[in-house]
PDB file of N, CA and C in Angstrom:
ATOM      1  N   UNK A   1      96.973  49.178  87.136  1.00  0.00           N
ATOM      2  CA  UNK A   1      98.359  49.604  87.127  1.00  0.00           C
ATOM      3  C   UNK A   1      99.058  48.956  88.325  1.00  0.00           C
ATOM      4  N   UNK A   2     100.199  48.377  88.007  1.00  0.00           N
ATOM      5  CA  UNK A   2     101.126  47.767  89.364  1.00  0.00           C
ATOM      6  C   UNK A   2     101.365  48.954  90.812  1.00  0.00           C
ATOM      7  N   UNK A   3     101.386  48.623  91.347  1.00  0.00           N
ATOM      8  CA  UNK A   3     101.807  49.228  92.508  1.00  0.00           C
ATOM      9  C   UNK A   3     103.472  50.015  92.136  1.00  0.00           C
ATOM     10  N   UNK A   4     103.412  51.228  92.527  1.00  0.00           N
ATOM     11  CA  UNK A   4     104.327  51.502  92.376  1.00  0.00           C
ATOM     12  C   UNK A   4     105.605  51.205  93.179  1.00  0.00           C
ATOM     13  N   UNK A   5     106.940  50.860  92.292  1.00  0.00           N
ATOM     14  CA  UNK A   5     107.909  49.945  93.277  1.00  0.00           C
ATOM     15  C   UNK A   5     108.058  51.236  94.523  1.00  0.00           C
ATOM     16  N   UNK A   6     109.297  50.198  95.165  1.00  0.00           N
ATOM     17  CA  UNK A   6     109.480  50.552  96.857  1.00  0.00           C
ATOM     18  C   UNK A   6     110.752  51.946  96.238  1.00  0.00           C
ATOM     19  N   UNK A   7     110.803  53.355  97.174  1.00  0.00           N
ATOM     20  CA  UNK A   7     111.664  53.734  96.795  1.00  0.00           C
ATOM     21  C   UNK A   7     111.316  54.535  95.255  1.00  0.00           C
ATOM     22  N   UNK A   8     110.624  54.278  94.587  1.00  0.00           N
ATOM     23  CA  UNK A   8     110.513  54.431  93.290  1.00  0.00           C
ATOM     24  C   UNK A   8     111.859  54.106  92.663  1.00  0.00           C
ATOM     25  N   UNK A   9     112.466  52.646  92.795  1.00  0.00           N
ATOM     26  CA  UNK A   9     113.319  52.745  92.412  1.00  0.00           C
ATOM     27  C   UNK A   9     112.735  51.004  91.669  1.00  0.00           C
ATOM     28  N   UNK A  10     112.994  51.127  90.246  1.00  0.00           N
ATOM     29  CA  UNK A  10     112.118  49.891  89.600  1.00  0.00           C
ATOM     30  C   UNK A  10     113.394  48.677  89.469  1.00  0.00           C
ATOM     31  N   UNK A  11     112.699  47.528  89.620  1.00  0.00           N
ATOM     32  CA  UNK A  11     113.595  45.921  89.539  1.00  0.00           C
ATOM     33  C   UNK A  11     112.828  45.435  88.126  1.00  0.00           C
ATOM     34  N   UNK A  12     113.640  44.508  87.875  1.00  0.00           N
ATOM     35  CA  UNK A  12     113.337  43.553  86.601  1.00  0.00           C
ATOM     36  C   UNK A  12     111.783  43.042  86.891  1.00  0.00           C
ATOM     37  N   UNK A  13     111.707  42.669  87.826  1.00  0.00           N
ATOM     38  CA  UNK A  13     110.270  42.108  88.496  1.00  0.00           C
ATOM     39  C   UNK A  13     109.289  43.075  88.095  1.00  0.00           C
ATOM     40  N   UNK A  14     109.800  44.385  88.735  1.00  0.00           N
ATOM     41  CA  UNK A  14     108.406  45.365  88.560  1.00  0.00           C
ATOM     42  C   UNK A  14     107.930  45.781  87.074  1.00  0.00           C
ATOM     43  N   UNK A  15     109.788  45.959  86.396  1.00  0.00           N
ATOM     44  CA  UNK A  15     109.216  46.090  84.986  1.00  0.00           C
ATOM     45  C   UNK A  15     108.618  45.210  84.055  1.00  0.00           C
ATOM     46  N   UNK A  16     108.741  43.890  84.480  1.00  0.00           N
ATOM     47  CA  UNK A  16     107.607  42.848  83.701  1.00  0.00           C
ATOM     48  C   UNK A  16     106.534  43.333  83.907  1.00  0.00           C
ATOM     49  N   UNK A  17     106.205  43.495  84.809  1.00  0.00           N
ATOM     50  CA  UNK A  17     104.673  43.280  85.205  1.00  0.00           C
ATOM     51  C   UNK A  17     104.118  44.745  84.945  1.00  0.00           C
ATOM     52  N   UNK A  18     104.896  45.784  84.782  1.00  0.00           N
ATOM     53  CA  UNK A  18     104.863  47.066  84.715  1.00  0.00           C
ATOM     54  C   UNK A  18     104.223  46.604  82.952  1.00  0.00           C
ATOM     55  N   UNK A  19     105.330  46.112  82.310  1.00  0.00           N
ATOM     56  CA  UNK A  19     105.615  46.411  80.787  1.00  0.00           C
ATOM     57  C   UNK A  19     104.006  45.162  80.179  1.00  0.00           C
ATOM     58  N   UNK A  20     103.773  44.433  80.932  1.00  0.00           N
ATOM     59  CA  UNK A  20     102.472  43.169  80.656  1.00  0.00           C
ATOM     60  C   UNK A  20     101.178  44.317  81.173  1.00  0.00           C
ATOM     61  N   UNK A  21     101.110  45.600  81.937  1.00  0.00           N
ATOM     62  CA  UNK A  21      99.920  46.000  82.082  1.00  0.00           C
ATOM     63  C   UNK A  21      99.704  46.898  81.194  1.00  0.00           C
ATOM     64  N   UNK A  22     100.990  47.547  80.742  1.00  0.00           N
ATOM     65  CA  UNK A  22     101.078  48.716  80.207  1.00  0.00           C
ATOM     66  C   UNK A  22     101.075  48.434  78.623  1.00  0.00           C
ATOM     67  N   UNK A  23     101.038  47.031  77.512  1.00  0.00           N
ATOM     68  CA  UNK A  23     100.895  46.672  76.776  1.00  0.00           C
ATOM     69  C   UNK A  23      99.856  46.483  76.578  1.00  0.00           C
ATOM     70  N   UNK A  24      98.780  46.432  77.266  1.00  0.00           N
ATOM     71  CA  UNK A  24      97.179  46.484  76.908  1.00  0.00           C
ATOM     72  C   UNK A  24      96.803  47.456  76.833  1.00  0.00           C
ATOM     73  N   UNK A  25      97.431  48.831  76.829  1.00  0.00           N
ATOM     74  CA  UNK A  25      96.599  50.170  76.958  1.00  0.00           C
ATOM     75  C   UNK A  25      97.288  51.084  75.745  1.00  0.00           C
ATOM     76  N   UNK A  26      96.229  51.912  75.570  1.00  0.00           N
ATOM     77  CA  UNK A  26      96.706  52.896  74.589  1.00  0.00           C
ATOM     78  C   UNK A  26      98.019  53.717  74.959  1.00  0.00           C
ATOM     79  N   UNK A  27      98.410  54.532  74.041  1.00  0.00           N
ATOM     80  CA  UNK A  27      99.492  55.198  74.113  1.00  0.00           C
ATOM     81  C   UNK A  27      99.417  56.636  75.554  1.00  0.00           C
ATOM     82  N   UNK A  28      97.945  57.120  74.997  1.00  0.00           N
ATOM     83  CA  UNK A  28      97.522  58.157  75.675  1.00  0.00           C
ATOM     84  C   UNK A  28      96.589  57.695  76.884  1.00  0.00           C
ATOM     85  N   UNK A  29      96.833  56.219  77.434  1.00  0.00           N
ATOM     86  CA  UNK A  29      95.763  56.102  78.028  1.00  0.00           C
ATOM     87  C   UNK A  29      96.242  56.783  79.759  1.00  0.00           C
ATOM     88  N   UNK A  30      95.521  56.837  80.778  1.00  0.00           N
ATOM     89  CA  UNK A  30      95.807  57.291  81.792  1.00  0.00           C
ATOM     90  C   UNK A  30      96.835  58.058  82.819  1.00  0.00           C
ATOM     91  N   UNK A  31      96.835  59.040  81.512  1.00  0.00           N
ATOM     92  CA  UNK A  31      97.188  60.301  81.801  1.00  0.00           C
ATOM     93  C   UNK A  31      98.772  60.746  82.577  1.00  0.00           C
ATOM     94  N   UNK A  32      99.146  60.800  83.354  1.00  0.00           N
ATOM     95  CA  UNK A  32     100.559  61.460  83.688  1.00  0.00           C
ATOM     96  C   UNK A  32     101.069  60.101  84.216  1.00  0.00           C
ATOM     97  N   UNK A  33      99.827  58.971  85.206  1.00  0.00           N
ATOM     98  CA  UNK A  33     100.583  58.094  85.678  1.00  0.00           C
ATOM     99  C   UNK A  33     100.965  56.882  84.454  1.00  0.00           C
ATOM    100  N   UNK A  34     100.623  57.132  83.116  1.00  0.00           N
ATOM    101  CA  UNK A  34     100.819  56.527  82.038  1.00  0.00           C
ATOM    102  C   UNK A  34     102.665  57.408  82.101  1.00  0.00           C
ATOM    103  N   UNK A  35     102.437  58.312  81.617  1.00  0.00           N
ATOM    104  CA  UNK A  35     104.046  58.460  81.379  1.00  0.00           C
ATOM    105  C   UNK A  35     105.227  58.209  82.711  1.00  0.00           C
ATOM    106  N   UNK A  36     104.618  58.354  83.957  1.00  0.00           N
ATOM    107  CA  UNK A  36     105.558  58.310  84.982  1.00  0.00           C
ATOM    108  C   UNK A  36     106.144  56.559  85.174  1.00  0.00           C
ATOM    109  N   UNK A  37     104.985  55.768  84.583  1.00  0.00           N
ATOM    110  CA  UNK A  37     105.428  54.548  84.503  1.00  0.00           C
ATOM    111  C   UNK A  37     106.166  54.224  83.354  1.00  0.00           C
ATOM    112  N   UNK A  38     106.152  54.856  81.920  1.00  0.00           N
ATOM    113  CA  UNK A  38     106.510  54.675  81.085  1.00  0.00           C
ATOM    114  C   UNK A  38     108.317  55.053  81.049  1.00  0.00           C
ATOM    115  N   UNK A  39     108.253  56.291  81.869  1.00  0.00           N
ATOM    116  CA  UNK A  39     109.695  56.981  82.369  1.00  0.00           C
ATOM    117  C   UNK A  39     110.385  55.771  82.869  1.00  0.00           C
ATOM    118  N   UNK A  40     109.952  54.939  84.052  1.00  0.00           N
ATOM    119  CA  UNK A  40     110.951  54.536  85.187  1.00  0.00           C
ATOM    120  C   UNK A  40     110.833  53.660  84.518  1.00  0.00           C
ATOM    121  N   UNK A  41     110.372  52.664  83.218  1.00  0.00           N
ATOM    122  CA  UNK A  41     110.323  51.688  82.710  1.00  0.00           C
ATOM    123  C   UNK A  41     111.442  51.413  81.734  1.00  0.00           C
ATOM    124  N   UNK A  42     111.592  52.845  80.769  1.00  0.00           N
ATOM    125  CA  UNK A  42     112.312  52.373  79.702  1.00  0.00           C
ATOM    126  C   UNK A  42     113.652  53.438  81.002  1.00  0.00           C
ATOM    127  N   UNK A  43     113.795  54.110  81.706  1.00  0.00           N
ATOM    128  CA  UNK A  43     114.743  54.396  82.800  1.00  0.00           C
ATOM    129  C   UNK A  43     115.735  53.313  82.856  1.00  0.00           C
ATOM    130  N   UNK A  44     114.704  52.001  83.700  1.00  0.00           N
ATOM    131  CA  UNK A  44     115.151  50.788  83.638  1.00  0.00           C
ATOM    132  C   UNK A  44     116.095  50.187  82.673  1.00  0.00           C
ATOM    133  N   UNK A  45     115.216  49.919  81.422  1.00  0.00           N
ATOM    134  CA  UNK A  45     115.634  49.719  80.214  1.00  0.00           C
ATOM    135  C   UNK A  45     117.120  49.955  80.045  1.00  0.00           C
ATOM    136  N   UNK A  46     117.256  51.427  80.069  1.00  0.00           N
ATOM    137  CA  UNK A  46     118.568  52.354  79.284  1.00  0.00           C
ATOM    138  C   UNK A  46     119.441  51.689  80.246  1.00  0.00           C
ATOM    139  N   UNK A  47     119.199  51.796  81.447  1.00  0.00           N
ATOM    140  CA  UNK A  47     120.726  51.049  82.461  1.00  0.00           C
ATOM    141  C   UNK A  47     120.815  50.084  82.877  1.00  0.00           C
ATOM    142  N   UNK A  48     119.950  48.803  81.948  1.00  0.00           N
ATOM    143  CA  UNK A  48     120.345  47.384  81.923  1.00  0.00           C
ATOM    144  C   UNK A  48     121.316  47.033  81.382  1.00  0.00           C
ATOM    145  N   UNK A  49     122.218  46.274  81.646  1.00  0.00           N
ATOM    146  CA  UNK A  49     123.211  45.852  81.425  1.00  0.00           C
ATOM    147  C   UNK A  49     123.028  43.860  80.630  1.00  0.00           C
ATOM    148  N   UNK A  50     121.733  43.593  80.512  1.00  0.00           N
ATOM    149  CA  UNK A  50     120.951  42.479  80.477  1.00  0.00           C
ATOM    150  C   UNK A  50     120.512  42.199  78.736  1.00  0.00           C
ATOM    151  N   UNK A  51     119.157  43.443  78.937  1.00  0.00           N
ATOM    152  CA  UNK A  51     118.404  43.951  77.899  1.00  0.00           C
ATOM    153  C   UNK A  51     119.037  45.255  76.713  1.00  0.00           C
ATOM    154  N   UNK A  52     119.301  44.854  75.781  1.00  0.00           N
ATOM    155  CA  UNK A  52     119.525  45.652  74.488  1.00  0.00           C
ATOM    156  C   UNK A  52     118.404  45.878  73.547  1.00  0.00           C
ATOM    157  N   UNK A  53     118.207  46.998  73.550  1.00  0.00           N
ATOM    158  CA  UNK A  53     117.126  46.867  72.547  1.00  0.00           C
ATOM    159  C   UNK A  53     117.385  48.059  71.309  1.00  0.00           C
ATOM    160  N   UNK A  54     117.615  47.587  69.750  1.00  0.00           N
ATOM    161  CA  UNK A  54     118.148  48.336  68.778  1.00  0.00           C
ATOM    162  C   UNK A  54     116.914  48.649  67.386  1.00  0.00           C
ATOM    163  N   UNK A  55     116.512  49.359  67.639  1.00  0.00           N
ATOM    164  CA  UNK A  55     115.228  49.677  67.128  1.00  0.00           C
ATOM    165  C   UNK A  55     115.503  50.835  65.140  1.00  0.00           C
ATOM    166  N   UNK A  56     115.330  49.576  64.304  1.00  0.00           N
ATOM    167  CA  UNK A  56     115.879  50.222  63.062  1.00  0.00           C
ATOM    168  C   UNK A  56     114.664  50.654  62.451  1.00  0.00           C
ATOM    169  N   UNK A  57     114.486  51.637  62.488  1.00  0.00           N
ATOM    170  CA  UNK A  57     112.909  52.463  61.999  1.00  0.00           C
ATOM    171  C   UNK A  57     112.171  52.205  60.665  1.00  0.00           C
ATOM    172  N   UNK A  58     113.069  51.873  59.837  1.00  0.00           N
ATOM    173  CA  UNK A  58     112.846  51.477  58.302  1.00  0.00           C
ATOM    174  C   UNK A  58     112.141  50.393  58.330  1.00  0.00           C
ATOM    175  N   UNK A  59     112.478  49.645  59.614  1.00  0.00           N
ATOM    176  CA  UNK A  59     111.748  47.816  59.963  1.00  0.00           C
ATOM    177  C   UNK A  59     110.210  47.749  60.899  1.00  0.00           C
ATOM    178  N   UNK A  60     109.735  49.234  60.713  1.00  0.00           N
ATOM    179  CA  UNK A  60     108.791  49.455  61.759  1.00  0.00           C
ATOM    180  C   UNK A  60     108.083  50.784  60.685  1.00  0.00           C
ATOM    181  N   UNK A  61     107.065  50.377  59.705  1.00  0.00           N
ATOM    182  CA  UNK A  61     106.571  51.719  58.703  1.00  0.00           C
ATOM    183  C   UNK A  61     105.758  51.970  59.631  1.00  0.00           C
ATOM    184  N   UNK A  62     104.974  51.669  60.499  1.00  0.00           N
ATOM    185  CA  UNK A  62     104.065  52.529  61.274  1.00  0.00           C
ATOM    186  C   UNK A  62     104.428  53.577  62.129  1.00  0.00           C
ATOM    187  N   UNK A  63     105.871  53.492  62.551  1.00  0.00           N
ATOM    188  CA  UNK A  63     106.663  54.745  62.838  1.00  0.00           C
ATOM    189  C   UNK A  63     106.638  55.438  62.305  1.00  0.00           C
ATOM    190  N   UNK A  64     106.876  56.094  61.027  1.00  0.00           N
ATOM    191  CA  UNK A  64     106.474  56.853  59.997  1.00  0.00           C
ATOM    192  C   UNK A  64     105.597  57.706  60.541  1.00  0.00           C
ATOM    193  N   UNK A  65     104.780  57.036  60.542  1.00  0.00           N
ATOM    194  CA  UNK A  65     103.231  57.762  60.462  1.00  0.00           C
ATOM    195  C   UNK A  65     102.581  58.181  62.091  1.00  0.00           C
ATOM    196  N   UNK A  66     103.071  57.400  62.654  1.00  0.00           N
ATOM    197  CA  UNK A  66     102.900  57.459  64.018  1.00  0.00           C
ATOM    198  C   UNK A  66     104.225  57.466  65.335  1.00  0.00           C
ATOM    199  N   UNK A  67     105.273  57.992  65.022  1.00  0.00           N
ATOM    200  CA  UNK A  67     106.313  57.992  66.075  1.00  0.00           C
ATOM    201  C   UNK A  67     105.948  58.431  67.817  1.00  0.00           C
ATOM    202  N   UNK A  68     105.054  58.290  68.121  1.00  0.00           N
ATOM    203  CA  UNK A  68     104.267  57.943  69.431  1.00  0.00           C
ATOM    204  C   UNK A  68     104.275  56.315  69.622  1.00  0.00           C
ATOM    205  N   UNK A  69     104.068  55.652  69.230  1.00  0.00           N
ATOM    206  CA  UNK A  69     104.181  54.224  68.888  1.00  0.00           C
ATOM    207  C   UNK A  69     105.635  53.674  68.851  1.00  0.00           C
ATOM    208  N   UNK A  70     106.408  54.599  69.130  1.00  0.00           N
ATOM    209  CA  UNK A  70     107.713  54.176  68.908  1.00  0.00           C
ATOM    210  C   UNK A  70     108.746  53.375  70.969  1.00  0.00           C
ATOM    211  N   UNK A  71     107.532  54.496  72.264  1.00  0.00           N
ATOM    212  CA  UNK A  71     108.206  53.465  73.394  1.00  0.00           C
ATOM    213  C   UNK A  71     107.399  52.342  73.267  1.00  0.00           C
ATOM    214  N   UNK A  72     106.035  52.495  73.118  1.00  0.00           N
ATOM    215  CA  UNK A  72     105.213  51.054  73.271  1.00  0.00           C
ATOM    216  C   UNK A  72     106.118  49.621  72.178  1.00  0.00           C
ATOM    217  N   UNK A  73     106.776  50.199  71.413  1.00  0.00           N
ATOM    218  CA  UNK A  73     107.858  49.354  70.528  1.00  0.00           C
ATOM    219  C   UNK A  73     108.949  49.197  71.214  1.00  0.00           C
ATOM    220  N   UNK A  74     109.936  49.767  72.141  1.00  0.00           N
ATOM    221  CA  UNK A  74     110.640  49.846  72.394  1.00  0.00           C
ATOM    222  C   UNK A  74     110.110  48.476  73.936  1.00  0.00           C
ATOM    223  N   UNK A  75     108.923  48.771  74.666  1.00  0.00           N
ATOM    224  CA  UNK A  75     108.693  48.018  76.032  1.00  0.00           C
ATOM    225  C   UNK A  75     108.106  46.683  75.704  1.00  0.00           C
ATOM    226  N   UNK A  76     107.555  46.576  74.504  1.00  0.00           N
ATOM    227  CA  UNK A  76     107.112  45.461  73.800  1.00  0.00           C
ATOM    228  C   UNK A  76     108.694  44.553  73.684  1.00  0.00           C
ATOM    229  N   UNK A  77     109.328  45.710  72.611  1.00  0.00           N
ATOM    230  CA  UNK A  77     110.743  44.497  73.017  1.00  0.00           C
ATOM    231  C   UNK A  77     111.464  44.346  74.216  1.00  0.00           C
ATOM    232  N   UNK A  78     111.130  45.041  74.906  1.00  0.00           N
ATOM    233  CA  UNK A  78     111.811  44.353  76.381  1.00  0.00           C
ATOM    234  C   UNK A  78     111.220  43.539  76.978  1.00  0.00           C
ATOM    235  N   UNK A  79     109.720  43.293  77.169  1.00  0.00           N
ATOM    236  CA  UNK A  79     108.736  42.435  78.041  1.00  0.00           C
ATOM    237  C   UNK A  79     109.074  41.174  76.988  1.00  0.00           C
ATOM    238  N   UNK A  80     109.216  41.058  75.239  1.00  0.00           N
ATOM    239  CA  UNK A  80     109.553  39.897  74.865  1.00  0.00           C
ATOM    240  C   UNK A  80     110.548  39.150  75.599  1.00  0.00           C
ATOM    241  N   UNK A  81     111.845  39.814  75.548  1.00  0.00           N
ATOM    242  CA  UNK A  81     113.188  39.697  75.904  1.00  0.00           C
ATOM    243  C   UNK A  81     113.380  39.154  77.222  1.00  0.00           C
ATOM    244  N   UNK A  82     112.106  39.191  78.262  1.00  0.00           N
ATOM    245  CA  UNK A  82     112.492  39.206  79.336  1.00  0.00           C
ATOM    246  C   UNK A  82     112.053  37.895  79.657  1.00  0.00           C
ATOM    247  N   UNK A  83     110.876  37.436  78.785  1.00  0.00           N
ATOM    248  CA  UNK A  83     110.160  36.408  78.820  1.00  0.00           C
ATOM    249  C   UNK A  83     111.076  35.576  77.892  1.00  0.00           C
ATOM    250  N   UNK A  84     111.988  35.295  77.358  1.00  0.00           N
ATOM    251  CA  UNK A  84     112.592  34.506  76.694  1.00  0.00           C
ATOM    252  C   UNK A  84     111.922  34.359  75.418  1.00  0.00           C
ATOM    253  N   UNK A  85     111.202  35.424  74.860  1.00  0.00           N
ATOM    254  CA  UNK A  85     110.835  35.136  73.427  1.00  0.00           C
ATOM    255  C   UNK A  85     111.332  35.784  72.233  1.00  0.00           C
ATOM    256  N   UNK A  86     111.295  35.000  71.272  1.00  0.00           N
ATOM    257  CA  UNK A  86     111.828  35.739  70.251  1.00  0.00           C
ATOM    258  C   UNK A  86     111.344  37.307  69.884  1.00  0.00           C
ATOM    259  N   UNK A  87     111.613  38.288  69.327  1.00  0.00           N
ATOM    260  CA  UNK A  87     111.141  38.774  68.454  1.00  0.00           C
ATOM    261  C   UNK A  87     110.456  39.006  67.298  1.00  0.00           C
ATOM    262  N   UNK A  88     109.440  38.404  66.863  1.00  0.00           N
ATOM    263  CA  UNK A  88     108.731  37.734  65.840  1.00  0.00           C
ATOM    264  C   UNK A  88     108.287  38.997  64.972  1.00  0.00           C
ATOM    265  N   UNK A  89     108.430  39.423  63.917  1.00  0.00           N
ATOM    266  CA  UNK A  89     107.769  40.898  63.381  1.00  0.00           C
ATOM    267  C   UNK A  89     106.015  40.310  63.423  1.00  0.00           C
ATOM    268  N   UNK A  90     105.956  39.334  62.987  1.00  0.00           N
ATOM    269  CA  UNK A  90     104.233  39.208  63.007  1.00  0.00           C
ATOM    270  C   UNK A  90     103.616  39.437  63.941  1.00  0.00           C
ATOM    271  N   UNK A  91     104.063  38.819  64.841  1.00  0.00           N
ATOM    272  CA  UNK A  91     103.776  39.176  66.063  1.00  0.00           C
ATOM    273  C   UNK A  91     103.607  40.659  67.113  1.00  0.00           C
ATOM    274  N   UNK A  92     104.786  41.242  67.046  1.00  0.00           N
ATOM    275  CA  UNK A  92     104.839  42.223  67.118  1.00  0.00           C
ATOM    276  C   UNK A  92     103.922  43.564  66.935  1.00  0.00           C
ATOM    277  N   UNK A  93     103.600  42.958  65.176  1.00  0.00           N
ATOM    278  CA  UNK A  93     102.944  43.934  64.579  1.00  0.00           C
ATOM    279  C   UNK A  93     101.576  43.901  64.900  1.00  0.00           C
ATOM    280  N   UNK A  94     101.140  42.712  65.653  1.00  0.00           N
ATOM    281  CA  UNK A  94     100.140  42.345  65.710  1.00  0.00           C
ATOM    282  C   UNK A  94      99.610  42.918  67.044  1.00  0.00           C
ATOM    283  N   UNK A  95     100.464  43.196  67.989  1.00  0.00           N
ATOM    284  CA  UNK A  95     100.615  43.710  69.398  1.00  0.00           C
ATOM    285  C   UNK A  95     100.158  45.048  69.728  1.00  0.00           C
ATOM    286  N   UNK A  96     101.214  46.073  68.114  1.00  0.00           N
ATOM    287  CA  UNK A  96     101.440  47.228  68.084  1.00  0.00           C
ATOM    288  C   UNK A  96     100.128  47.520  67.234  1.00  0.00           C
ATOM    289  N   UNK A  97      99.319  47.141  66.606  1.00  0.00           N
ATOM    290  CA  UNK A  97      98.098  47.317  66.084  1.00  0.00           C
ATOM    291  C   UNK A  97      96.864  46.881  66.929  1.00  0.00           C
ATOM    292  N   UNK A  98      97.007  46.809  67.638  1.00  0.00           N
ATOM    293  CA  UNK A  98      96.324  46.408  69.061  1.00  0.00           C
ATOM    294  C   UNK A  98      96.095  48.109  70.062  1.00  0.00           C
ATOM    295  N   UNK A  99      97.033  48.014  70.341  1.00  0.00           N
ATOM    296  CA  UNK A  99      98.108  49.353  71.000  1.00  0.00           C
ATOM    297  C   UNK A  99      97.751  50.537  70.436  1.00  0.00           C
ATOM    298  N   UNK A 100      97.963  50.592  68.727  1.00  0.00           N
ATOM    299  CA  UNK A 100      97.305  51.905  67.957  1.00  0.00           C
ATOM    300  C   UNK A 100      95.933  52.022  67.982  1.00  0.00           C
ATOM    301  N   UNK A 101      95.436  50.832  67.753  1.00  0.00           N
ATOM    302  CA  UNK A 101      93.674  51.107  68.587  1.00  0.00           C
ATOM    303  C   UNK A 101      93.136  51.509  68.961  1.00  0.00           C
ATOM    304  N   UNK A 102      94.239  51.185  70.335  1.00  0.00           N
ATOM    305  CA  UNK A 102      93.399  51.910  71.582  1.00  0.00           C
ATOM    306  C   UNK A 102      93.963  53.258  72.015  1.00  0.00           C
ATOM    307  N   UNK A 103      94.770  53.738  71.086  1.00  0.00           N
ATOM    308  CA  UNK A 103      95.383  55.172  71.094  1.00  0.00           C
ATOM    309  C   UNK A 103      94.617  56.072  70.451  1.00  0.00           C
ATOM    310  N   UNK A 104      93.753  57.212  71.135  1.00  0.00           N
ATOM    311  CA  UNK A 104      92.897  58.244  70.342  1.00  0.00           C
ATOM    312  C   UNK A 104      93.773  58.877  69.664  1.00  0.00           C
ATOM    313  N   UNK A 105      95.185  59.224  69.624  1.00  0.00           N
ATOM    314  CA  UNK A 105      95.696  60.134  68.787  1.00  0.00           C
ATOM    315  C   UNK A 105      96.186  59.369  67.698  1.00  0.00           C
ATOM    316  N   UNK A 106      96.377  58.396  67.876  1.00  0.00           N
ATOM    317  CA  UNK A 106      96.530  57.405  66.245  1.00  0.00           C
ATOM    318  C   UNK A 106      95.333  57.833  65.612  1.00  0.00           C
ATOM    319  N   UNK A 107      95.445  58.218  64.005  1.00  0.00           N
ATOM    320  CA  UNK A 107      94.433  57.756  62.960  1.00  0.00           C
ATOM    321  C   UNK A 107      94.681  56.443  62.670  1.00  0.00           C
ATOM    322  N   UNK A 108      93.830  55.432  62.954  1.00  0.00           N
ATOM    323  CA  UNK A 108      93.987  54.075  62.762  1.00  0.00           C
ATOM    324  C   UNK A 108      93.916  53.916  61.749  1.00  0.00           C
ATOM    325  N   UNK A 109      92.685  54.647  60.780  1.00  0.00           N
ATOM    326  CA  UNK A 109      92.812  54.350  59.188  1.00  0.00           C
ATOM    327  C   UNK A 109      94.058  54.761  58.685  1.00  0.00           C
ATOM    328  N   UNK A 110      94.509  55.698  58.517  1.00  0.00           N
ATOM    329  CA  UNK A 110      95.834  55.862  57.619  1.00  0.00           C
ATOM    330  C   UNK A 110      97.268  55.163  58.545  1.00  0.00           C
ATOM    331  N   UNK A 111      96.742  54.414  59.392  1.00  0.00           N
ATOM    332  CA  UNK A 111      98.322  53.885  59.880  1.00  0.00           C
ATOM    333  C   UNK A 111      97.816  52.057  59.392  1.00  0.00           C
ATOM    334  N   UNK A 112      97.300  51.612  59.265  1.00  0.00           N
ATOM    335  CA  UNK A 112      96.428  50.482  59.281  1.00  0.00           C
ATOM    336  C   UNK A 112      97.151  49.279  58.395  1.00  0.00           C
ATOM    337  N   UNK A 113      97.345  49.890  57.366  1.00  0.00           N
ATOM    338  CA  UNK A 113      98.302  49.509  56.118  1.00  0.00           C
ATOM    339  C   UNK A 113      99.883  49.403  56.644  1.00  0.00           C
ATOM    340  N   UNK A 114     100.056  50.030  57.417  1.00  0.00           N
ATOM    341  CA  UNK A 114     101.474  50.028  57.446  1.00  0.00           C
ATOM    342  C   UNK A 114     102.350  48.708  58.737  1.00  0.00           C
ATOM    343  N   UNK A 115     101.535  47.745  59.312  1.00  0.00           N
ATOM    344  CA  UNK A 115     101.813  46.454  60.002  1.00  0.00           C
ATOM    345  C   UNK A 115     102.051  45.568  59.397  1.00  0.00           C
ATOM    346  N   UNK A 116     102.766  45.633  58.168  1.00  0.00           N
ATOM    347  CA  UNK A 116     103.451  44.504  57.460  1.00  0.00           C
ATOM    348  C   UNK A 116     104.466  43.830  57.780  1.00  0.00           C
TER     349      UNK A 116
END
């Protein structure tokens, strides 16, 4: 996990590197300091003036089934965004099925089907 910023007050800097560690781990993985980073991350997020991120649920069926999966979608598109990459759904989906994996509260079988 990154060092937590100075101040607890997070920069574009910290949230890359925040949003690149925190994309390898499950949803539920390490416990409160998982959500306290997850807070000041998409925190970040909401009062960028930079980063937009418009998340249409119908374009994401594993939401459905799993709406826990829905910030790791949300920081996925910002760490793209920040890196100058597109949004690719294959890709994506490919990220976020990665992500449900390693999430014990995902049923991976009945969400499995739905990364189209």
């Amino acid at each position: 996990m990154p060092e937590w910023p100075a101040e607890g007050v997070a920069d574009a800097d910290w949230v890359e590197q925040a949003l690149e560690w925190r994309l390898s781990k499950g949803v539920d993985d390490c416990g409160q300091e998982m959500l306290a980073l997850d807070a000041l991350s998409l925190e970040w997020v909401a009062n960028s003036t930079e980063i937009q991120v418009n998340i249409e649920t119908q374009n994401w069926p594993f939401l459905a089934v799993s709406p826990e999966l829905m910030a790791p979608l949300i920081q996925l598109h910002v760490w793209r965004m920040m890196r100058g990459k597109e949004i690719e759904k294959e890709e994506v989906n490919r990220a976020m099925k990665r992500i449900a994996r390693r999430t014990k509260t995902v049923r991976f079988r009945e969400i499995r089907g739905s990364f189209n």
